[in-house]
N, C-alpha and C. Protein backbone atom coordinates (compact mmCIF):
# COMPACT_ATOMS: atom_id res chain seq x y z
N UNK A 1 44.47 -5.37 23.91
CA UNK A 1 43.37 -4.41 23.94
C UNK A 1 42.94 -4.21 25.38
N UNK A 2 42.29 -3.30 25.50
CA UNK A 2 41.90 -2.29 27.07
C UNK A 2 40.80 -2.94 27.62
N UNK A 3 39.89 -2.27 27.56
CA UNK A 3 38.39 -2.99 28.31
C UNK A 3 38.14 -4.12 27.63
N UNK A 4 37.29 -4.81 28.83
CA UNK A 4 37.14 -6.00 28.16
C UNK A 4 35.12 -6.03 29.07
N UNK A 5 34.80 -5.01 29.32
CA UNK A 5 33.13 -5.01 29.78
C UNK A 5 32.67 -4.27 28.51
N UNK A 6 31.56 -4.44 28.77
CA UNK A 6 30.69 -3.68 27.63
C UNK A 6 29.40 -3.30 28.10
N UNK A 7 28.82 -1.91 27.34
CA UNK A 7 28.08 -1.26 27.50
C UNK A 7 26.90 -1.66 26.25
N UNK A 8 26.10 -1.39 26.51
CA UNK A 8 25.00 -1.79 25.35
C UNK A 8 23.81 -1.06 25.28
N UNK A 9 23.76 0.22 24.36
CA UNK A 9 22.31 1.24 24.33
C UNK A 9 21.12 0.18 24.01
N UNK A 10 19.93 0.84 25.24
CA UNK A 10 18.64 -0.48 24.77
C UNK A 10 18.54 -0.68 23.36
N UNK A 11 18.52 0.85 22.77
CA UNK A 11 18.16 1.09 21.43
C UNK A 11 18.56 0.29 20.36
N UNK A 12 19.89 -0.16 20.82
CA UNK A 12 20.86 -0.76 20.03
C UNK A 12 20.85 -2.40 20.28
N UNK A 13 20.29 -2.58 21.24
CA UNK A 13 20.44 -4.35 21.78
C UNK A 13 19.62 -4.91 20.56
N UNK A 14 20.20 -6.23 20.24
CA UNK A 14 19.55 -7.01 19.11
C UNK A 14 19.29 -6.26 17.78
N UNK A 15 20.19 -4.94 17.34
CA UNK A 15 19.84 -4.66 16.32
C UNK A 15 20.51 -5.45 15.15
N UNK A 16 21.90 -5.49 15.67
CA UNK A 16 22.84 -6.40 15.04
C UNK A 16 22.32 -8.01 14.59
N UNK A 17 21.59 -8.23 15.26
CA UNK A 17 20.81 -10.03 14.69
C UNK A 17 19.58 -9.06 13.46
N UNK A 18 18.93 -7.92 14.09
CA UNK A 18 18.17 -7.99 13.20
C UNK A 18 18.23 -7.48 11.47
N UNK A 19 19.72 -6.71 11.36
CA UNK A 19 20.29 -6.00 10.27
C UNK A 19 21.13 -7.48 10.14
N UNK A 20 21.93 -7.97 10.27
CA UNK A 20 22.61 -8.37 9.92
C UNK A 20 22.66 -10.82 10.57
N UNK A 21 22.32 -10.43 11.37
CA UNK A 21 21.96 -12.24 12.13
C UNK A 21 23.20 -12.47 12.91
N UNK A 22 23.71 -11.05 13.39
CA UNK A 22 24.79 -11.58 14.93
C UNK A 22 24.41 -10.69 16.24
N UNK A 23 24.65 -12.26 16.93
CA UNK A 23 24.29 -11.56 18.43
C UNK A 23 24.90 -10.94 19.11
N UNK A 24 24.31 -10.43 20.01
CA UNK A 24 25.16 -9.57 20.82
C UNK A 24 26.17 -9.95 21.24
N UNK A 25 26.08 -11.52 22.14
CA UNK A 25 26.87 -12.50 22.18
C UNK A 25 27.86 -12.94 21.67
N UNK A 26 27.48 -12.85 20.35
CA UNK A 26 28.90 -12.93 19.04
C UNK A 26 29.69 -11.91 19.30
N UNK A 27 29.24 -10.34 18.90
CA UNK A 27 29.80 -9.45 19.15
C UNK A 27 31.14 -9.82 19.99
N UNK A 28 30.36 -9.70 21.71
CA UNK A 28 31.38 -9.84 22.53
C UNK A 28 32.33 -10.57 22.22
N UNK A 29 32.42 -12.05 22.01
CA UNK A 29 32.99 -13.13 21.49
C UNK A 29 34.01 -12.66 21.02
N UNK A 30 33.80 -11.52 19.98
CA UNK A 30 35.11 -11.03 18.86
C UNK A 30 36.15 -10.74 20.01
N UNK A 31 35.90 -9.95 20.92
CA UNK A 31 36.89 -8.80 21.76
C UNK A 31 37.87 -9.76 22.43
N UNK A 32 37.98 -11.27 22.29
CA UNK A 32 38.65 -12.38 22.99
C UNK A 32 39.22 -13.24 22.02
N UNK A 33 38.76 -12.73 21.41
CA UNK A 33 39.22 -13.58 20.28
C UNK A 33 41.27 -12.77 20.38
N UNK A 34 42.32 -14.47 20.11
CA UNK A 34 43.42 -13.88 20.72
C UNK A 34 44.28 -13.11 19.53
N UNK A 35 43.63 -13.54 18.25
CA UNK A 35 44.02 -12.83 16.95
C UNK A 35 43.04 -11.32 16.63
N UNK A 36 42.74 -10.88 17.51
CA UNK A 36 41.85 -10.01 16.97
C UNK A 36 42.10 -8.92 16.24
N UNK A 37 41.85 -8.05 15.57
CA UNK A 37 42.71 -7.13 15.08
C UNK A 37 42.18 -5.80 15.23
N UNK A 38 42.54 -4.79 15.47
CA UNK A 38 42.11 -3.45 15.99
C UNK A 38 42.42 -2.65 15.54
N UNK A 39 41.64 -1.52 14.84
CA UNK A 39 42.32 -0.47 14.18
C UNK A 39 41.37 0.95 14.74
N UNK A 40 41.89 1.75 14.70
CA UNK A 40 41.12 3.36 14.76
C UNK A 40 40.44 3.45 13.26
N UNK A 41 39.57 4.06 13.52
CA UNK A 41 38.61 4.60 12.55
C UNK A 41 38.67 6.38 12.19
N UNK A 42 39.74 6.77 11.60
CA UNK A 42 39.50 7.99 11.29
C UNK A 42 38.62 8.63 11.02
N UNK A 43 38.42 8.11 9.92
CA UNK A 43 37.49 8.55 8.64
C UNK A 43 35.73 8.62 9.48
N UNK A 44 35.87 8.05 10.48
CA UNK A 44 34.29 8.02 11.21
C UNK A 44 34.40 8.24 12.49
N UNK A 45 35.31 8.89 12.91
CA UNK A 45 35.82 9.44 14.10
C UNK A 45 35.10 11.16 14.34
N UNK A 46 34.18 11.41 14.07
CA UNK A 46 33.80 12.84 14.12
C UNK A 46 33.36 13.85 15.78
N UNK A 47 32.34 12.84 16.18
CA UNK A 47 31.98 12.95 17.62
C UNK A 47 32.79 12.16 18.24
N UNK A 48 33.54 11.00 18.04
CA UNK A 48 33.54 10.38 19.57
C UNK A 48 34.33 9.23 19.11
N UNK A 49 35.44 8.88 19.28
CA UNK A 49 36.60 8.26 18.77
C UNK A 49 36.01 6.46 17.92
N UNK A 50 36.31 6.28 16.91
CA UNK A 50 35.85 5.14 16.60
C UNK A 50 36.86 4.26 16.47
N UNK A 51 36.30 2.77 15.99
CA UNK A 51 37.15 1.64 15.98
C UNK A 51 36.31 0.53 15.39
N UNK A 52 37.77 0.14 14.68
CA UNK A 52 36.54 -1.34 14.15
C UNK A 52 37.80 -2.50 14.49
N UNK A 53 36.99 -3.69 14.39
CA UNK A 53 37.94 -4.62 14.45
C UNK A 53 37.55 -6.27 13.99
N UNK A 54 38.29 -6.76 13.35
CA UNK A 54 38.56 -7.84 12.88
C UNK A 54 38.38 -9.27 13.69
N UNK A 55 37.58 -10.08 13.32
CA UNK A 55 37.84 -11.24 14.73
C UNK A 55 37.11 -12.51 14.83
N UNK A 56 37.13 -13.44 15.39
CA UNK A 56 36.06 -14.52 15.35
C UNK A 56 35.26 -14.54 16.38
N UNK A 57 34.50 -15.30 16.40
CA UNK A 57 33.48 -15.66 17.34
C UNK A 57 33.98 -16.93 17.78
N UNK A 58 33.56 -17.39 19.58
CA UNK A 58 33.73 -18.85 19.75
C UNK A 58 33.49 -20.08 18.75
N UNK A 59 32.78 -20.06 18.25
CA UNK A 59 32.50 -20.69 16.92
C UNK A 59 32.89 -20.60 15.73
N UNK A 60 33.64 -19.27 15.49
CA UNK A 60 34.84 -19.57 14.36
C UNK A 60 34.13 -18.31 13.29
N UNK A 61 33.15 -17.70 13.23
CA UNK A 61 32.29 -16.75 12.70
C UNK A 61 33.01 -15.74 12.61
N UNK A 62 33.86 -15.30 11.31
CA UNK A 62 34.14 -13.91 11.13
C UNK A 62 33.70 -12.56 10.98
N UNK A 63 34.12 -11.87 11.88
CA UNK A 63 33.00 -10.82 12.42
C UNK A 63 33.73 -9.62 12.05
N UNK A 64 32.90 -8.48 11.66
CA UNK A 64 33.80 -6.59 11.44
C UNK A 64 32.55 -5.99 12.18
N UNK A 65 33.55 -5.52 13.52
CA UNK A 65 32.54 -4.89 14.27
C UNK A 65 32.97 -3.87 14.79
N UNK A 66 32.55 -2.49 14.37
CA UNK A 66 32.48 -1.19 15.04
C UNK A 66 31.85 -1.11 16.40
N UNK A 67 33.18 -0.19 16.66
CA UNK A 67 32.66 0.24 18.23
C UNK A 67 33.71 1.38 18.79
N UNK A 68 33.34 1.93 19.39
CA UNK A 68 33.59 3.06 20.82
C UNK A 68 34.11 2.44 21.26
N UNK A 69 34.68 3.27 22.48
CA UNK A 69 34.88 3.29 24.29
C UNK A 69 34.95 4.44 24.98
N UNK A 70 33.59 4.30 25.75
CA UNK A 70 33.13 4.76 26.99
C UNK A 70 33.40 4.56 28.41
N UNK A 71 34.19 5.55 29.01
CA UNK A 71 34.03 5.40 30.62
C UNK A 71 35.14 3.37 30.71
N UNK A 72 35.54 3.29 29.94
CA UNK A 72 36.30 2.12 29.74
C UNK A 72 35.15 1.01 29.76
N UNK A 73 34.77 0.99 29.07
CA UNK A 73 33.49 0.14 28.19
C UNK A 73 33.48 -0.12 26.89
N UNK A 74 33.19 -1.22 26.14
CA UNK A 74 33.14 -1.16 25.02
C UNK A 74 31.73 -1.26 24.48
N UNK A 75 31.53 -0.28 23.64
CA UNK A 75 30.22 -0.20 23.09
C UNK A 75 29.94 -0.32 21.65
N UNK A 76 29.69 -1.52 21.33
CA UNK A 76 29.16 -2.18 19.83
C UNK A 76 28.39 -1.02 19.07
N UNK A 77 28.75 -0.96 17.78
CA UNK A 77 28.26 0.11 17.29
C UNK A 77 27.13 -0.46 16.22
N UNK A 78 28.23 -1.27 15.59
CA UNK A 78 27.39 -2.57 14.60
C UNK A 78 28.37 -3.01 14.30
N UNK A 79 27.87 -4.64 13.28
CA UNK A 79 28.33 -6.02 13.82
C UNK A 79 27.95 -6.54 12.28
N UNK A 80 28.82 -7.49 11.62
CA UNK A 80 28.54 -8.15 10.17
C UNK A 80 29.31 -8.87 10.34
N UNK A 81 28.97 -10.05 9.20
CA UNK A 81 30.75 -10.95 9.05
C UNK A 81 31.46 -10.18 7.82
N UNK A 82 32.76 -10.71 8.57
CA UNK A 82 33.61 -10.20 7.42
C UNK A 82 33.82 -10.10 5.77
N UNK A 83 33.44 -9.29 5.05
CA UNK A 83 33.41 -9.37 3.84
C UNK A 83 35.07 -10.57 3.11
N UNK A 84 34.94 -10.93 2.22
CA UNK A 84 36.13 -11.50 1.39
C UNK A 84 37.72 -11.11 1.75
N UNK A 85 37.35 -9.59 1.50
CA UNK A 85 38.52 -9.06 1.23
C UNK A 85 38.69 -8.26 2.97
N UNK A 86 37.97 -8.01 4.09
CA UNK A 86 38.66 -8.32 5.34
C UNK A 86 39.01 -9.62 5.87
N UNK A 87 38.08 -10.65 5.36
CA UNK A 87 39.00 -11.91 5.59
C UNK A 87 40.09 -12.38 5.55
N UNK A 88 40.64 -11.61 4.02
CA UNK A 88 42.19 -12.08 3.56
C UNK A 88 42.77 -11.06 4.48
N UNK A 89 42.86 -9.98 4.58
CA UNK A 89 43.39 -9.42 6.06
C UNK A 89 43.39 -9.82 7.29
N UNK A 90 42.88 -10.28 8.02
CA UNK A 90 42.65 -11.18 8.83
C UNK A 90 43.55 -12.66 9.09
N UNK A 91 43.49 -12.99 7.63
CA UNK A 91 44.32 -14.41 7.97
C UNK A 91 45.51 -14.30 7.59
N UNK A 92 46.08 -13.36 7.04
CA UNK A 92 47.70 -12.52 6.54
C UNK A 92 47.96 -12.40 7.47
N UNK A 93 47.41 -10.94 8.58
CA UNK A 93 47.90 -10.95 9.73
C UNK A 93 48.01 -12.03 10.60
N UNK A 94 47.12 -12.76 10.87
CA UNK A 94 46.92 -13.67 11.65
C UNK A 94 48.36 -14.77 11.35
N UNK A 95 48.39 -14.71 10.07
CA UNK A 95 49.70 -15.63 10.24
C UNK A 95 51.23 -14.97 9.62
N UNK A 96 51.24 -13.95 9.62
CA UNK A 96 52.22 -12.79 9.88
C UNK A 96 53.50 -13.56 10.90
């Protein structure tokens, strides 16, 4: 994967802990993660190219987190753990 900085709207800082209980911190975490998994987002691609992706946190926290890229930035869109059934995707690929 490309950028590895990130951009962060004020608007948007800490919304992710407060919808959901991950930090921004986590967030980032995912984008290093060395299994991560990356896909385009068609279907929510209307204005401005999307992406979600699959991944852990330093701590092992499975994360599905939408996001952009800006100006080669990555910009968190929003942030959850992985439901069940992206998990089992996740660890298929992962051991693919």
């Amino acid at each position: 994967m490309g950028p590895k900085e990130f951009e962060w709207d004020r608007g948007n800082i800490n919304k992710n802990l407060d919808k959901h209980g991950v930090t921004d911190q986590e967030c980032e975490e995912v984008f290093f993660d060395t299994e991560l998994l990356a896909y385009y987002d068609r279907g929510h691609s209307v204005k401005e190219d999307r992406y979600y992706a699959l991944g852990k946190t330093l701590a092992g926290r499975g994360l599905f987190v939408v996001f952009t890229i800006r100006e080669n930035k990555i910009r968190v869109i929003s942030a959850r753990d992985m439901s069940k059934k992206e998990r089992k995707v996740y660890e298929k690929e992962k051991n693919a």
